[in-house]
Protein backbone atom coordinates (compact mmCIF):
# COMPACT_ATOMS: atom_id res chain seq x y z
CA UNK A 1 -23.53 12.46 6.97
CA UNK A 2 -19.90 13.94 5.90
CA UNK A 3 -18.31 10.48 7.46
CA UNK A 4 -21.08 8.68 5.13
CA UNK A 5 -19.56 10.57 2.03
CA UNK A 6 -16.15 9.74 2.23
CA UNK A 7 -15.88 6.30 3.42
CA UNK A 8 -18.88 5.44 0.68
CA UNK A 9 -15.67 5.88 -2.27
CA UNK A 10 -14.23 2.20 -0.62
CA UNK A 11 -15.91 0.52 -2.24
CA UNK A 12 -15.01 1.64 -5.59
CA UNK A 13 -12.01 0.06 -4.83
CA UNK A 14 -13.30 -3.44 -4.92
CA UNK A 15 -13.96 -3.71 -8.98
CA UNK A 16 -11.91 -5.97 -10.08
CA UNK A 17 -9.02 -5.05 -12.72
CA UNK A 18 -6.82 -8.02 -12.25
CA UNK A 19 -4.32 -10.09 -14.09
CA UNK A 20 -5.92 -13.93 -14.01
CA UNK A 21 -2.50 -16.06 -14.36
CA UNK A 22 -2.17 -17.07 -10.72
CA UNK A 23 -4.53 -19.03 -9.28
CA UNK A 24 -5.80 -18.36 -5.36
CA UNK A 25 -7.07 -20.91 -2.73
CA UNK A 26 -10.25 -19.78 -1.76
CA UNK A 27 -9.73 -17.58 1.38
CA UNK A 28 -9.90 -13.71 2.77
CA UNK A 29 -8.28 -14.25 5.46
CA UNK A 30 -4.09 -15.44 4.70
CA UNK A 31 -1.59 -15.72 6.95
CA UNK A 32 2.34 -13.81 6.90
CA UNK A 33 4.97 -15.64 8.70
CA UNK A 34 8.37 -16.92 7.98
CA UNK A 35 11.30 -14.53 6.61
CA UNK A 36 12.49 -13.47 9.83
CA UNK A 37 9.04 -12.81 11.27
CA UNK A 38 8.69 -13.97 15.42
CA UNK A 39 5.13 -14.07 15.10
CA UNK A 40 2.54 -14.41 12.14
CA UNK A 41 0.48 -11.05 10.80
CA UNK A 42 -2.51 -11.87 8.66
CA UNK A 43 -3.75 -9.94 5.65
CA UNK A 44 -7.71 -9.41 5.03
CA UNK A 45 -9.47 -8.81 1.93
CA UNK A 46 -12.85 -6.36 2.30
CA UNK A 47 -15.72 -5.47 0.08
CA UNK A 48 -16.18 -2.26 2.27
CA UNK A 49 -20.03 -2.21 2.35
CA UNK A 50 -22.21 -5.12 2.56
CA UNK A 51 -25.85 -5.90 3.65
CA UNK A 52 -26.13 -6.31 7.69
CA UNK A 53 -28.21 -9.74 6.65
CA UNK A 54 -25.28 -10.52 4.16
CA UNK A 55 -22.34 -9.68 6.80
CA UNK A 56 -19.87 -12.50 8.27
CA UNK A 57 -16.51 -12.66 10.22
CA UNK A 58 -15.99 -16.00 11.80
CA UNK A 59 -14.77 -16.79 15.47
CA UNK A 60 -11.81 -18.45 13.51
CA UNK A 61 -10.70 -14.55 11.97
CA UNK A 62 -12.00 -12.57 15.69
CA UNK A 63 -9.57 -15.36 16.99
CA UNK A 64 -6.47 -14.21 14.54
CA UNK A 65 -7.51 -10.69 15.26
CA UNK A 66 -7.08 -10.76 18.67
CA UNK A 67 -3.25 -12.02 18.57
CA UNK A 68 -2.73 -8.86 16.73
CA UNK A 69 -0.97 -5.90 18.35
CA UNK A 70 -2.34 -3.61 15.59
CA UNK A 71 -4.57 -2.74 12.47
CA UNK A 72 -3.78 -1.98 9.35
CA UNK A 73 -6.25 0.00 6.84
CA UNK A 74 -5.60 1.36 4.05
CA UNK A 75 -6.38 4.83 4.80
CA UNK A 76 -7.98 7.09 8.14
CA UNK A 77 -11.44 6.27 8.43
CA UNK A 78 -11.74 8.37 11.98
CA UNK A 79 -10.79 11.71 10.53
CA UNK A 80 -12.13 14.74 12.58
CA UNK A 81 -15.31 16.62 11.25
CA UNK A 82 -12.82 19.39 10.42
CA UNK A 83 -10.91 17.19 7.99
CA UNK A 84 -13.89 15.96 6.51
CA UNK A 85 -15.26 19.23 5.49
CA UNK A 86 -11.67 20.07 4.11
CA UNK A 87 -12.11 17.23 1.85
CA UNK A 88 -15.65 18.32 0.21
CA UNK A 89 -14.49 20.44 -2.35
CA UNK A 90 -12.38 17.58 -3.72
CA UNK A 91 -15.36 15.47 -4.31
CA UNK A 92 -16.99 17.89 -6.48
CA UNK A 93 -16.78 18.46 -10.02
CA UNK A 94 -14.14 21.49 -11.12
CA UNK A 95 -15.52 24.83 -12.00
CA UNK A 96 -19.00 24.43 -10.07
CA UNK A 97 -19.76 22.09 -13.12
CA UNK A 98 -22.31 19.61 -13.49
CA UNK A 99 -22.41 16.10 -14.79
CA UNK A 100 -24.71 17.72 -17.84
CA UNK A 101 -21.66 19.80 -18.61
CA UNK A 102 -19.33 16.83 -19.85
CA UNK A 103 -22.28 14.81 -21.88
CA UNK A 104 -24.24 15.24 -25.13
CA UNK A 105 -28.21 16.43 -24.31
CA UNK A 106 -28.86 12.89 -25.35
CA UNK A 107 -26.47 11.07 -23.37
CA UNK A 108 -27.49 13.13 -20.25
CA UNK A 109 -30.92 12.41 -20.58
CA UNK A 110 -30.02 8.33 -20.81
CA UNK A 111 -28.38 8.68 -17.78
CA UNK A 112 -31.28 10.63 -16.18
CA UNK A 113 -33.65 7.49 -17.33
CA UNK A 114 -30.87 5.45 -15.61
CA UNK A 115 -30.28 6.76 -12.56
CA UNK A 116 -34.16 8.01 -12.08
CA UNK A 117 -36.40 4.93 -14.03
CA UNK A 118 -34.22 2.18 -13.37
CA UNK A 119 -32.59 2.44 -10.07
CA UNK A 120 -35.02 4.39 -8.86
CA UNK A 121 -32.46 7.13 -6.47
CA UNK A 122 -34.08 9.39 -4.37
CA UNK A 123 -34.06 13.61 -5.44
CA UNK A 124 -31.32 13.90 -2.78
CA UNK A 125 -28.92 11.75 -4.16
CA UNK A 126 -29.47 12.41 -8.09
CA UNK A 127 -28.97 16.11 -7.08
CA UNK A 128 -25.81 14.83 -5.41
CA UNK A 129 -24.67 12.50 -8.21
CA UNK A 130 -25.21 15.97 -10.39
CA UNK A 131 -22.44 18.00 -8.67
CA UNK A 132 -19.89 14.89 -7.40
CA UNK A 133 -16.89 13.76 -9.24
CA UNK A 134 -18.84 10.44 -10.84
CA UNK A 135 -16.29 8.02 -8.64
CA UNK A 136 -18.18 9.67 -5.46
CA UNK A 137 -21.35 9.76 -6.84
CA UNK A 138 -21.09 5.88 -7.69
CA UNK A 139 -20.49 5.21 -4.09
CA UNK A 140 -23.63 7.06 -2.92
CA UNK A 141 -25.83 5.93 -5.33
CA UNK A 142 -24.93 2.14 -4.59
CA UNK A 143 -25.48 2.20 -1.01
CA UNK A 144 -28.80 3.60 -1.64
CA UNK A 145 -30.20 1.08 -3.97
CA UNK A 146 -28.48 -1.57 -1.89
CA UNK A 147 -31.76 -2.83 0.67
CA UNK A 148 -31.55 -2.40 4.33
CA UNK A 149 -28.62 -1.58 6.89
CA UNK A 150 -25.39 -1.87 5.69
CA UNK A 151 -22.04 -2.39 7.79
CA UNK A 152 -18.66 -0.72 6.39
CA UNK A 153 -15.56 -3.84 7.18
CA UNK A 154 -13.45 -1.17 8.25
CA UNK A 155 -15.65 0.61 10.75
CA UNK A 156 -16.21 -3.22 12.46
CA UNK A 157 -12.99 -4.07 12.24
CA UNK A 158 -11.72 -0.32 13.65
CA UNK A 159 -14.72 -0.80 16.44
CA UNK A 160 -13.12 -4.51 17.45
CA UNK A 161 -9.41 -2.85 17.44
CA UNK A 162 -10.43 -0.34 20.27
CA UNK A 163 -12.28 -2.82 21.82
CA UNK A 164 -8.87 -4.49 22.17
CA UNK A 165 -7.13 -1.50 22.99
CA UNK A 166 -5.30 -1.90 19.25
CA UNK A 167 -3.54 1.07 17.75
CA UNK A 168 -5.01 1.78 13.97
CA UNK A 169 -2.61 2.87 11.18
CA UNK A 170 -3.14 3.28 7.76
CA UNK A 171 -1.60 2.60 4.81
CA UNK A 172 -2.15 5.72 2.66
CA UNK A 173 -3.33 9.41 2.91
CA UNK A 174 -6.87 9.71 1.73
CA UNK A 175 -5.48 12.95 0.16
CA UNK A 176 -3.57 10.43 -1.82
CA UNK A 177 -6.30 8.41 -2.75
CA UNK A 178 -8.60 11.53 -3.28
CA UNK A 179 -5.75 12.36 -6.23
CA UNK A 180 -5.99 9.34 -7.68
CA UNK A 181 -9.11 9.92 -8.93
CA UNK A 182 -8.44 12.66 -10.51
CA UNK A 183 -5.91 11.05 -12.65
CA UNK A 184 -8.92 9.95 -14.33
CA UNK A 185 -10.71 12.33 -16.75
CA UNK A 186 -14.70 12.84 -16.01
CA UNK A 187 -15.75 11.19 -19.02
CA UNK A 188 -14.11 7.65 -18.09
CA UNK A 189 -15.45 7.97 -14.36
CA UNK A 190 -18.59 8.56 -15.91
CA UNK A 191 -17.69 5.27 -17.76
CA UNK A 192 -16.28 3.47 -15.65
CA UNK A 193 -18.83 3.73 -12.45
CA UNK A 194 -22.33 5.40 -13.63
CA UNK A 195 -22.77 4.44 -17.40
CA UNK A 196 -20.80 3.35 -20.18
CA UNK A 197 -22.65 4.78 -23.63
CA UNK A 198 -21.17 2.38 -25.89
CA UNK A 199 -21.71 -0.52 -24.07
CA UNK A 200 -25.53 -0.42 -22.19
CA UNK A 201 -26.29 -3.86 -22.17
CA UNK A 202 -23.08 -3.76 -19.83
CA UNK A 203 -24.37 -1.04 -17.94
CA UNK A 204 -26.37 -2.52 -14.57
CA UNK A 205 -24.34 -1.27 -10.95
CA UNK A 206 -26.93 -3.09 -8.74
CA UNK A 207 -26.52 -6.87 -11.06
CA UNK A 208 -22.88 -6.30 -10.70
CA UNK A 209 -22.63 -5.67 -7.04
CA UNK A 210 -24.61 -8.53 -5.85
CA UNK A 211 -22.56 -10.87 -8.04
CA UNK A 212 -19.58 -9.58 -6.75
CA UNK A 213 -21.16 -10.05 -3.04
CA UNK A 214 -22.03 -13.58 -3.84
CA UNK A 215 -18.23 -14.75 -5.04
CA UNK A 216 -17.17 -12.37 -1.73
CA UNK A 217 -19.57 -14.46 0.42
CA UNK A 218 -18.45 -17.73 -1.27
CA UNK A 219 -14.78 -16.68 -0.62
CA UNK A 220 -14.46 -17.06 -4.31
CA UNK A 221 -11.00 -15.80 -5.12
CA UNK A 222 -10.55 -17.80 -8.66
CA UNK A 223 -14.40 -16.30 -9.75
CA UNK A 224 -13.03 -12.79 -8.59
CA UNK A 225 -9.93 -13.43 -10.12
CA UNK A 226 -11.80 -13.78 -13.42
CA UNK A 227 -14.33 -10.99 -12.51
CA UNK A 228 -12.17 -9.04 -15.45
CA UNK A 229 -13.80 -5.48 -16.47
CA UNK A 230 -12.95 -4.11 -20.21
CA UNK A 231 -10.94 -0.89 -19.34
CA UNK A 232 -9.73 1.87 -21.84
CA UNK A 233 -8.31 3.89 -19.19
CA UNK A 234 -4.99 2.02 -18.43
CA UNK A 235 -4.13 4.86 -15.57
CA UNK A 236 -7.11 3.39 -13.14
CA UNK A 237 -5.32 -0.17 -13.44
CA UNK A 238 -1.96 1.04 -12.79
CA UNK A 239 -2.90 3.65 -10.06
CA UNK A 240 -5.15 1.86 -7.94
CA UNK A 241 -4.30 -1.51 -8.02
CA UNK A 242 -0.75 -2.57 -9.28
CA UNK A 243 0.86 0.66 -8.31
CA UNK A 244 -0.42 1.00 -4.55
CA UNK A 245 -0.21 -2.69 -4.34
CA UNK A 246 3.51 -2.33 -4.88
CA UNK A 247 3.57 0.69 -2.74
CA UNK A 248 2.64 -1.17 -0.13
CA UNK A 249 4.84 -4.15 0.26
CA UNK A 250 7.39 -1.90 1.61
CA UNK A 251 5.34 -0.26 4.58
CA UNK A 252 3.80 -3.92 5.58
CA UNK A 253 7.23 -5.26 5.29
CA UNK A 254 8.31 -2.72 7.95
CA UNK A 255 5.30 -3.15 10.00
CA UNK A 256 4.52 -6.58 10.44
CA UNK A 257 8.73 -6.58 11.28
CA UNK A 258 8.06 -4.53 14.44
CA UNK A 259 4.63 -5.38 15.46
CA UNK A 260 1.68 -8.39 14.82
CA UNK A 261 -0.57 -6.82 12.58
CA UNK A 262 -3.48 -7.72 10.99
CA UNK A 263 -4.16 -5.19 7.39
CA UNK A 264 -7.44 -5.21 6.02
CA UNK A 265 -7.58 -4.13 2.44
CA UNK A 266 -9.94 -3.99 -0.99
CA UNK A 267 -10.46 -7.81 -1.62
CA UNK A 268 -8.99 -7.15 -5.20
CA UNK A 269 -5.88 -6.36 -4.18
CA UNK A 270 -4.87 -9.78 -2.83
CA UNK A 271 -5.12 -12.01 -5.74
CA UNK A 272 -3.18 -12.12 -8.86
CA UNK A 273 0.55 -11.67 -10.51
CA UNK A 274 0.39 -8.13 -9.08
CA UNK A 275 -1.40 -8.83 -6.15
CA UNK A 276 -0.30 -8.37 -2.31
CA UNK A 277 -0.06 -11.86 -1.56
CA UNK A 278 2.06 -13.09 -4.44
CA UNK A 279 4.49 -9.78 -4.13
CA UNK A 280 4.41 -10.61 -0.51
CA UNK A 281 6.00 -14.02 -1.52
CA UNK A 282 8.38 -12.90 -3.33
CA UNK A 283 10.02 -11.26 -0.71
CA UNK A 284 10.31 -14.34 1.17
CA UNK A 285 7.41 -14.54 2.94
CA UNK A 286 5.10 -18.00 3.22
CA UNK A 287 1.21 -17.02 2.60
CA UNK A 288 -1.13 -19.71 3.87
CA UNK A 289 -4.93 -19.57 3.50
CA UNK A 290 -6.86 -19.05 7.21
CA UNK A 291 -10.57 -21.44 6.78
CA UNK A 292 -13.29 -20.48 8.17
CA UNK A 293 -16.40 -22.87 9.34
CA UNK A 294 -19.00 -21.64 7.96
């Protein structure tokens, strides 16, 4: 159940906070070569969780994944139970707090109408979403009101890479990522991922996901490109996207040198002026769509 908690957060990491001016062919599945490379890597763009009935990877990608020596996530998804449980505390709100302690009786009781009327969460998880930072809590509660199995892209594509005898690395820390959100303050996570107050009609997880599934099942990049949210908090922008994606050219550069990789990552970090493949062309490299038959 601990495993469950943290690799739930991923897919916070798919809303989409992205600067529209370059357009994307419509692929998630691209292909590094040139600039010195001997063979080609290929970068992948995840939504994390999706409905087993709503899950693909074409022969065309298993075929590209199997020239690889090695795969690239963004963080450890096959920590030990130990490290897991190290981890708890930081998914918690501070103090033993609650989520009643940083609203208004009347905001907390909208919220409570929310989570309990509308989406309908089970007593387990609202007593969850009560105590967790809101960023975690978001995670849980959408994979509960999301129907049926669900398959995690990273755990499929970390299950194929021992298949193949394929060493896993990682791009980050999740110690790192698990500081990231605390550069943002309660009250815009509460925002951000359970319920914005001053904007309700806005306010509908489940409506968002599933359009955000349908442009990721369509390969949509331009639609996800224009999937723009309204953010106050300029830190989330700059930390988890333009920041890390910029972080990150560096270690693929000195990866994919070495080794044939193939790095799966947040969808929303591919696209875009700051994305990972137009930084990866400006360092020389040539970034060419992989099609799929559908």
């Amino acid at each position: 159940m601990m495993k469950k908690y943290i690799l739930f957060f991923y897919l916070v990491f798919f809303a989409f906070f992205l600067n529209a001016q370059i357009k994307q062919e419509n692929s998630l599945l691209w292909e590094i070569s040139g600039n010195g490379l001997e063979n080609p890597s290929f970068i992948y763009g995840t939504i994390h969780l999706i409905p087993e009935n709503d899950f693909f990877f074409y022969d065309e990608w298993i075929a590209e994944f199997n020239k690889c020596d090695v795969l690239v996530l963004e963080t450890d998804i096959e920590m030990s139970i130990a490290q897991q449980f190290s981890l708890l505390p930081k998914l918690k709100l501070p103090d033993k707090k609650q989520l009643s302690d940083f609203l208004t009786p009347q905001e907390y009781e909208i919220l409570n109408d929310y989570l309990i009327d509308s989406l309908q969460i089970s007593n387990n998880t609202y007593k969850i979403a009560q105590i967790y930072k809101p960023f975690f809590a978001y995670s849980l509660i959408i994979n509960e009101v999301i129907e049926g199995k669900k398959i995690i892209y990273e755990q499929y594509l970390t299950d194929l890479a021992h298949k193949n005898k394929m060493k896993v690395i990682s791009l980050e820390e999740m110690e790192f990522q698990l500081g990231l959100v605390d550069s943002i303050s309660i009250e815009d996570q509460i925002k951000l991922f359970l319920y914005d107050f001053e904007k309700p009609q806005q306010t509908n997880i489940l409506k968002e996901y599933n359009k955000t599934l349908t442009y990721y099942k369509n390969q949509d990049m331009n639609s996800m490109l224009q999937m723009e949210v309204e953010v106050e908090n300029d830190i989330f922008m700059q930390n988890f996207l333009i920041k890390r994606n910029i972080d990150w050219i560096g270690k693929i550069k000195a990866i994919i040198s070495k080794k044939t990789a193939f790095i799966a990552v947040g969808a929303a970090h591919l696209p875009g002026e700051n994305g990972v493949l137009n930084l990866l062309k400006k360092e020389g490299y040539t970034i060419k769509p992989v099609y799929s038959k559908k």
